[in-house]
C-alpha atoms as a PDB file:
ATOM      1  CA  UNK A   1      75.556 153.214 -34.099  1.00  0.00           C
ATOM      2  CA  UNK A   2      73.445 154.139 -31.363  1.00  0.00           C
ATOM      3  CA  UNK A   3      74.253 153.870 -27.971  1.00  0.00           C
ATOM      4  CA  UNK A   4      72.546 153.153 -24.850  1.00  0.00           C
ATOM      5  CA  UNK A   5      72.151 156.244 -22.717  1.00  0.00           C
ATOM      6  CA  UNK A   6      73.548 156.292 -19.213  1.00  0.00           C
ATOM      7  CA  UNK A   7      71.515 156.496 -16.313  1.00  0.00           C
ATOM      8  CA  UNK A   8      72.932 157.370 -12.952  1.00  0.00           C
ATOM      9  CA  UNK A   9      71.453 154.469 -11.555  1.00  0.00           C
ATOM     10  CA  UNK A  10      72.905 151.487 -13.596  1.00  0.00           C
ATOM     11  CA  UNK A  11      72.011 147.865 -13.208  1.00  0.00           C
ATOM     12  CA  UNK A  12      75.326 147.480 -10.750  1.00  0.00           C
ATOM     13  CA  UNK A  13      73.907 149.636  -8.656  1.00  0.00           C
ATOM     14  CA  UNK A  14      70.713 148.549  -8.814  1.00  0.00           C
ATOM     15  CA  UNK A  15      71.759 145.091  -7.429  1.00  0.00           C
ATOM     16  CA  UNK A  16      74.061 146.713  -4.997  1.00  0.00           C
ATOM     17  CA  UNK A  17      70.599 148.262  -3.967  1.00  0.00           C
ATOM     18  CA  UNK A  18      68.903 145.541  -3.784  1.00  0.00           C
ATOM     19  CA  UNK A  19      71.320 143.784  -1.074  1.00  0.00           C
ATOM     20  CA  UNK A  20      71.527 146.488   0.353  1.00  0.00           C
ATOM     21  CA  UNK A  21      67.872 146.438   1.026  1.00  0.00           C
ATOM     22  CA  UNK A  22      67.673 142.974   1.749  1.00  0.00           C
ATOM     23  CA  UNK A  23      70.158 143.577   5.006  1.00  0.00           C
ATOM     24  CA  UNK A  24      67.537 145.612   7.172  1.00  0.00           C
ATOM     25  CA  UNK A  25      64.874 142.500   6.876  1.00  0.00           C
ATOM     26  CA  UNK A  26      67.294 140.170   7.764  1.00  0.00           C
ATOM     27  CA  UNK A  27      68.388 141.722  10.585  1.00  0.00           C
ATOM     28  CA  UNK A  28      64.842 142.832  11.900  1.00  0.00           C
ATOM     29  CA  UNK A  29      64.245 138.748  10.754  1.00  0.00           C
ATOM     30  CA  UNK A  30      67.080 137.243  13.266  1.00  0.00           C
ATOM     31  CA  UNK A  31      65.748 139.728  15.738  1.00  0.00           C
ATOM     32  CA  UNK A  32      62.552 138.896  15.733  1.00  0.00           C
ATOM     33  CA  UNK A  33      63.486 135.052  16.019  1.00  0.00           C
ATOM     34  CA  UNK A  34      66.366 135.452  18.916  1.00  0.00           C
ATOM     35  CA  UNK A  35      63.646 137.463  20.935  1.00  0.00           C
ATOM     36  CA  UNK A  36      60.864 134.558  20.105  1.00  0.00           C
ATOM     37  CA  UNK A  37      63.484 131.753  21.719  1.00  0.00           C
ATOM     38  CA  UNK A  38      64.458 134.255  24.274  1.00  0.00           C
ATOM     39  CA  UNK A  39      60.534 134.725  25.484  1.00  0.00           C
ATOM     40  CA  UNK A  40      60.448 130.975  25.148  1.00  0.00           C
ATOM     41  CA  UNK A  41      60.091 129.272  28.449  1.00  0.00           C
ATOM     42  CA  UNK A  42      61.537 125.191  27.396  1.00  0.00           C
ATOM     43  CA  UNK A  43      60.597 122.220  29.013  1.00  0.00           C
ATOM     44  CA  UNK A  44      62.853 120.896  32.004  1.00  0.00           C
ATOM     45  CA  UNK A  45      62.819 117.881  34.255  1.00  0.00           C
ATOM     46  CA  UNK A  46      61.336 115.434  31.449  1.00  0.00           C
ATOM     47  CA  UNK A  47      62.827 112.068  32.462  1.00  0.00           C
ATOM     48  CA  UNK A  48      60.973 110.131  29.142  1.00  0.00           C
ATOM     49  CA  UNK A  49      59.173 111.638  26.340  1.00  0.00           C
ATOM     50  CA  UNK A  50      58.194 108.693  23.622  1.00  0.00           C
ATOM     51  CA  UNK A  51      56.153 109.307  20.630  1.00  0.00           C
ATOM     52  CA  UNK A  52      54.674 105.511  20.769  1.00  0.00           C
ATOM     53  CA  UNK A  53      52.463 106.321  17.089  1.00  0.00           C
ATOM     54  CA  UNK A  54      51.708 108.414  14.694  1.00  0.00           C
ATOM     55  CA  UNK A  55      49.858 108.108  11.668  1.00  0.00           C
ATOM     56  CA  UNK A  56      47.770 110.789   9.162  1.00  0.00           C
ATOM     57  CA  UNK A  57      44.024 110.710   8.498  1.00  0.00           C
ATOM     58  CA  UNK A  58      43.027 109.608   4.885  1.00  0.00           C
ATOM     59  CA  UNK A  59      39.806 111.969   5.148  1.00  0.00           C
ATOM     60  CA  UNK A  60      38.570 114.584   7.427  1.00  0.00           C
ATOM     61  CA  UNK A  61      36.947 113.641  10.901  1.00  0.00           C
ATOM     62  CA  UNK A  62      33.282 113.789  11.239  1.00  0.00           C
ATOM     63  CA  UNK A  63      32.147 112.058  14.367  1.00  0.00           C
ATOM     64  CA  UNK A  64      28.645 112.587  16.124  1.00  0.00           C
ATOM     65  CA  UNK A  65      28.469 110.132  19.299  1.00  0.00           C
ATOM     66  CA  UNK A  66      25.464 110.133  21.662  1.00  0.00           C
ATOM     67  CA  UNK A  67      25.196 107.742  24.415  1.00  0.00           C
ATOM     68  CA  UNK A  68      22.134 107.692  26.287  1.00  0.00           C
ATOM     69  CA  UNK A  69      19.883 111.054  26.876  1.00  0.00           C
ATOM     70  CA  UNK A  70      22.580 112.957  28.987  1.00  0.00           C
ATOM     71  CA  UNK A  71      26.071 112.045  26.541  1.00  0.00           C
ATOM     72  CA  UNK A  72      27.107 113.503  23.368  1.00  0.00           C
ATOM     73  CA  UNK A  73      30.410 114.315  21.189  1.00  0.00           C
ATOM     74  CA  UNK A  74      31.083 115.736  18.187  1.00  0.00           C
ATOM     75  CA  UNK A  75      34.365 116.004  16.509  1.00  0.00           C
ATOM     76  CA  UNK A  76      34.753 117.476  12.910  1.00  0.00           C
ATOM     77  CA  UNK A  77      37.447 119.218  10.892  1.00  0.00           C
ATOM     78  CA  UNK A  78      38.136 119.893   7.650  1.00  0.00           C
ATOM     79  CA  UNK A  79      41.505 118.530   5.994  1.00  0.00           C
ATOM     80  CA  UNK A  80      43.731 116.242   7.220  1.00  0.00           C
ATOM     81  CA  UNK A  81      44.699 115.529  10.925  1.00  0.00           C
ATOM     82  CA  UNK A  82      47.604 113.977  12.121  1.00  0.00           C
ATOM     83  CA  UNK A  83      47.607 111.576  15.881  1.00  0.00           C
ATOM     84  CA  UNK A  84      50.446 111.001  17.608  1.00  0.00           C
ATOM     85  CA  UNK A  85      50.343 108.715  21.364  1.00  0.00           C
ATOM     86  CA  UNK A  86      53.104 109.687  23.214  1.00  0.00           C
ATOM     87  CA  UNK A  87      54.566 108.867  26.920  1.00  0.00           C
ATOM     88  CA  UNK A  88      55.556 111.486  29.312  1.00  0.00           C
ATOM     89  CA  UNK A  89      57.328 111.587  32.222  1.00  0.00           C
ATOM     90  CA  UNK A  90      57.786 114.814  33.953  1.00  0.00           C
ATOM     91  CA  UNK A  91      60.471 114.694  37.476  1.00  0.00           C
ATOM     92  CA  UNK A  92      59.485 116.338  40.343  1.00  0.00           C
ATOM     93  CA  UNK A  93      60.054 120.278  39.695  1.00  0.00           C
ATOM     94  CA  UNK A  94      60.090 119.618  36.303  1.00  0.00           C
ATOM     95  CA  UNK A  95      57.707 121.821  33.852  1.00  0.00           C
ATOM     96  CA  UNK A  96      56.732 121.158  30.231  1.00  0.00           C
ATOM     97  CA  UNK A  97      57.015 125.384  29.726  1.00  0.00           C
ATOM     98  CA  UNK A  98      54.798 127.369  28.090  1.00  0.00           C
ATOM     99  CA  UNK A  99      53.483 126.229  24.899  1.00  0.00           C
ATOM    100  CA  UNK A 100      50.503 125.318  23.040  1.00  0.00           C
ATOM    101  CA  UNK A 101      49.260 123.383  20.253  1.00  0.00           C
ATOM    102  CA  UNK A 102      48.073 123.114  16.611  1.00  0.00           C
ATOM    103  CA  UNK A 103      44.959 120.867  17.732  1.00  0.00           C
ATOM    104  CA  UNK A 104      43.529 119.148  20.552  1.00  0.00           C
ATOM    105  CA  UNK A 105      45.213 116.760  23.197  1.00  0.00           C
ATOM    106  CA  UNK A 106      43.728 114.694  25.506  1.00  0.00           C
ATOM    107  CA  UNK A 107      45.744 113.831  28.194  1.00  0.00           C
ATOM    108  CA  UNK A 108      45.507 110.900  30.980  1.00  0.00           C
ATOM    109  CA  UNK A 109      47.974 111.356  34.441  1.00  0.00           C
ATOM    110  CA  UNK A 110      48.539 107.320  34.565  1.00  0.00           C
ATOM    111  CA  UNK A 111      51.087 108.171  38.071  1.00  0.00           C
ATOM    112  CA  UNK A 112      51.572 111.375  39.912  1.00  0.00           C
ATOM    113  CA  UNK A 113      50.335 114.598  39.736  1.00  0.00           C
ATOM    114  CA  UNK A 114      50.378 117.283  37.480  1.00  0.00           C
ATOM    115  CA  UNK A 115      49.339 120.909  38.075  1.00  0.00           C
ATOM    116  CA  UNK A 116      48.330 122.457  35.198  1.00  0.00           C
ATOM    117  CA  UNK A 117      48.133 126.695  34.520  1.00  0.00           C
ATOM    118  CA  UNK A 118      46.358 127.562  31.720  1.00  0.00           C
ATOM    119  CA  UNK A 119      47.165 131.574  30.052  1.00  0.00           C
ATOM    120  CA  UNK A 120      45.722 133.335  32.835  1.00  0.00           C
ATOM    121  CA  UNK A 121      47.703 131.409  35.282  1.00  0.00           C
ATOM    122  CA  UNK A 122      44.770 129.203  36.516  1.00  0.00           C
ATOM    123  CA  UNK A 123      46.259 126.304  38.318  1.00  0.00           C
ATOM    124  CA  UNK A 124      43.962 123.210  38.399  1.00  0.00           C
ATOM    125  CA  UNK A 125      45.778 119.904  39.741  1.00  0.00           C
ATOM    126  CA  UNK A 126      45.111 116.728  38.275  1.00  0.00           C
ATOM    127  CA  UNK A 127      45.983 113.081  39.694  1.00  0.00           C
ATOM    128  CA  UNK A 128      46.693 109.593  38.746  1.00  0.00           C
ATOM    129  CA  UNK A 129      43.348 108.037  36.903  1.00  0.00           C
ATOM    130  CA  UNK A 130      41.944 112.097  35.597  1.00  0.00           C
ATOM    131  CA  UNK A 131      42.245 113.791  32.291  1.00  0.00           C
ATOM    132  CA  UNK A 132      42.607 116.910  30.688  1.00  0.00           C
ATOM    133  CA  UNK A 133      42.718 118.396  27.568  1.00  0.00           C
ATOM    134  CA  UNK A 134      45.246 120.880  26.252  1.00  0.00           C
ATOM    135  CA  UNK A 135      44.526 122.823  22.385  1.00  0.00           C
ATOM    136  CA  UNK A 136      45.463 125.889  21.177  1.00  0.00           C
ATOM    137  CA  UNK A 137      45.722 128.439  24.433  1.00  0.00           C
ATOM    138  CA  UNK A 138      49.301 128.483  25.737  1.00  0.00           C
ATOM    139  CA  UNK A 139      49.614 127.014  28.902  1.00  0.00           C
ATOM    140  CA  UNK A 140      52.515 125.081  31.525  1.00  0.00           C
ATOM    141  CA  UNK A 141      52.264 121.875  32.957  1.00  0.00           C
ATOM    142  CA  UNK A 142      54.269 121.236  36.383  1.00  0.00           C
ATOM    143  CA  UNK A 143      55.210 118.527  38.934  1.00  0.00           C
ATOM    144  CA  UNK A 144      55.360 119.543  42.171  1.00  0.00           C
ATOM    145  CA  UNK A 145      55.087 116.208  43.885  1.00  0.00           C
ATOM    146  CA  UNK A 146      57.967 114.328  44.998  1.00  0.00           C
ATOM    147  CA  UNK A 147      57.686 111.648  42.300  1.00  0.00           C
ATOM    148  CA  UNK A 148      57.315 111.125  38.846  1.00  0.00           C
ATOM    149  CA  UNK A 149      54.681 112.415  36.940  1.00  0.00           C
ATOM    150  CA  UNK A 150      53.529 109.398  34.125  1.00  0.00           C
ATOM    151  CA  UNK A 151      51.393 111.037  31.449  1.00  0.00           C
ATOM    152  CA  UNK A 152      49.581 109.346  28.371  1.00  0.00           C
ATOM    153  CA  UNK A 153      48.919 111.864  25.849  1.00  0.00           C
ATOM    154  CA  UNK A 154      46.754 111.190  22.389  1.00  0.00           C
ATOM    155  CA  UNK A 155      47.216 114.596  19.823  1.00  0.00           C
ATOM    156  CA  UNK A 156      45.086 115.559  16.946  1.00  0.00           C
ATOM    157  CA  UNK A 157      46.775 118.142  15.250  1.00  0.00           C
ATOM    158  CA  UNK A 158      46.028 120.001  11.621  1.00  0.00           C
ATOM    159  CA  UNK A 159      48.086 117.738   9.503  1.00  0.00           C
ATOM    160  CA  UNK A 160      51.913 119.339   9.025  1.00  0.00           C
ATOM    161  CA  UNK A 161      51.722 121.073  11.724  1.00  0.00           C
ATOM    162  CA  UNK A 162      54.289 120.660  14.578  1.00  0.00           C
ATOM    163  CA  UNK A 163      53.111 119.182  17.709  1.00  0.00           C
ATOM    164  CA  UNK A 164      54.100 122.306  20.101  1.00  0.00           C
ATOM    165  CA  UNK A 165      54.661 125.763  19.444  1.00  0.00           C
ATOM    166  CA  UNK A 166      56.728 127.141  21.844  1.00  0.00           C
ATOM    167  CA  UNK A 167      55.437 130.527  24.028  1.00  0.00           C
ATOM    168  CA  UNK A 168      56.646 133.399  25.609  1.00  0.00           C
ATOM    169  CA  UNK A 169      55.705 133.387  29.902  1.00  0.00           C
ATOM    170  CA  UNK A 170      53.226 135.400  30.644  1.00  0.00           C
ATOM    171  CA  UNK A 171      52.755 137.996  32.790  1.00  0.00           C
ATOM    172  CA  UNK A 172      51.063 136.514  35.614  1.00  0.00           C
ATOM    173  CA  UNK A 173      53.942 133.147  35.166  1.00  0.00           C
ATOM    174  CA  UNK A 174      56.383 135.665  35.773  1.00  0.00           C
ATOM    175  CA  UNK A 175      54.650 137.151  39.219  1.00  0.00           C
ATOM    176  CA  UNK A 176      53.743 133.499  40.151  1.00  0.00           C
ATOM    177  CA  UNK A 177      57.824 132.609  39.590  1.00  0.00           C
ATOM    178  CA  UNK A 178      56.596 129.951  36.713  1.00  0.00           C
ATOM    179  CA  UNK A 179      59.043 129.113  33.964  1.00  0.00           C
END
């Protein structure tokens, strides 16, 4: 009869190995996600926030738009895109933190005021009846005015994508005192 020979490393071991192995990644894992919601900077102050639609395009966007001589759009992708309309109401002092997003958002200020810093910290302030656009750069939006800020937002995002991806504060949020 012959028999198997013996190994010093036998197949308990081996699994005990393997564990064993798995422990390091899963620790460097949980570390790597405590210190990505620790760097996060969450919203605060948001009185309403209502997704009023959503709904998935059945093929990709392709949209070429001139108006006149002086007028022109174009809008393409490739895939599917997901739009969402939501409401937004931001208090006063409240911030939306810094985030960004899987797409492009066009943004209306229907009340208030907003002032908006984009990565490098530029502030640019925007008032009832202007827009702005928001996309893929991280960036902070914040009410300092004494009332509500009343936002209308319309998102285009890569289809399965989440609508905001939370951000760590930059540098120049921390020396301005942004959250």
């Amino acid at each position: 009869m012959l028999t198997k020979p013996k190994s010093s490393f036998d197949q308990s071991n081996e699994k005990k190995h393997i564990v064993i192995a798995k422990w390091p990644l899963a620790v460097l894992g949980a570390v790597v996600v405590v210190s990505t919601i620790a760097l996060a900077t969450p919203p605060a102050g948001v009185v309403s926030n209502v997704i009023l639609a959503q709904g998935t395009t059945v093929i990709s966007l392709k949209e070429k738009i001139t108006v006149g001589d002086n007028w022109n759009l174009d809008l393409e992708n490739k895939g599917q895109s997901e739009f969402y309309m939501q409401d937004l109401v931001v208090g006063p002092g409240g911030y939306t933190g810094w985030h960004s997003h899987p797409g492009l958002l066009l943004v209306t200020v229907k009340e208030g005021s907003i002032d908006f810093y984009d990565k490098d910290c530029v502030k640019r302030t925007y008032g009832a009846g202007q827009s702005f656009t928001e996309s893929a750069e991280p960036h902070n939006a914040l009410n300092s005015g004494s009332g509500n800020a009343h936002l209308l937002v319309a998102y285009i995002i890569k289809k399965g994508e989440p609508r905001r991806i939370e951000s760590p504060q930059p540098k120049c949020g921390e020396i301005l005192g942004l959250r």
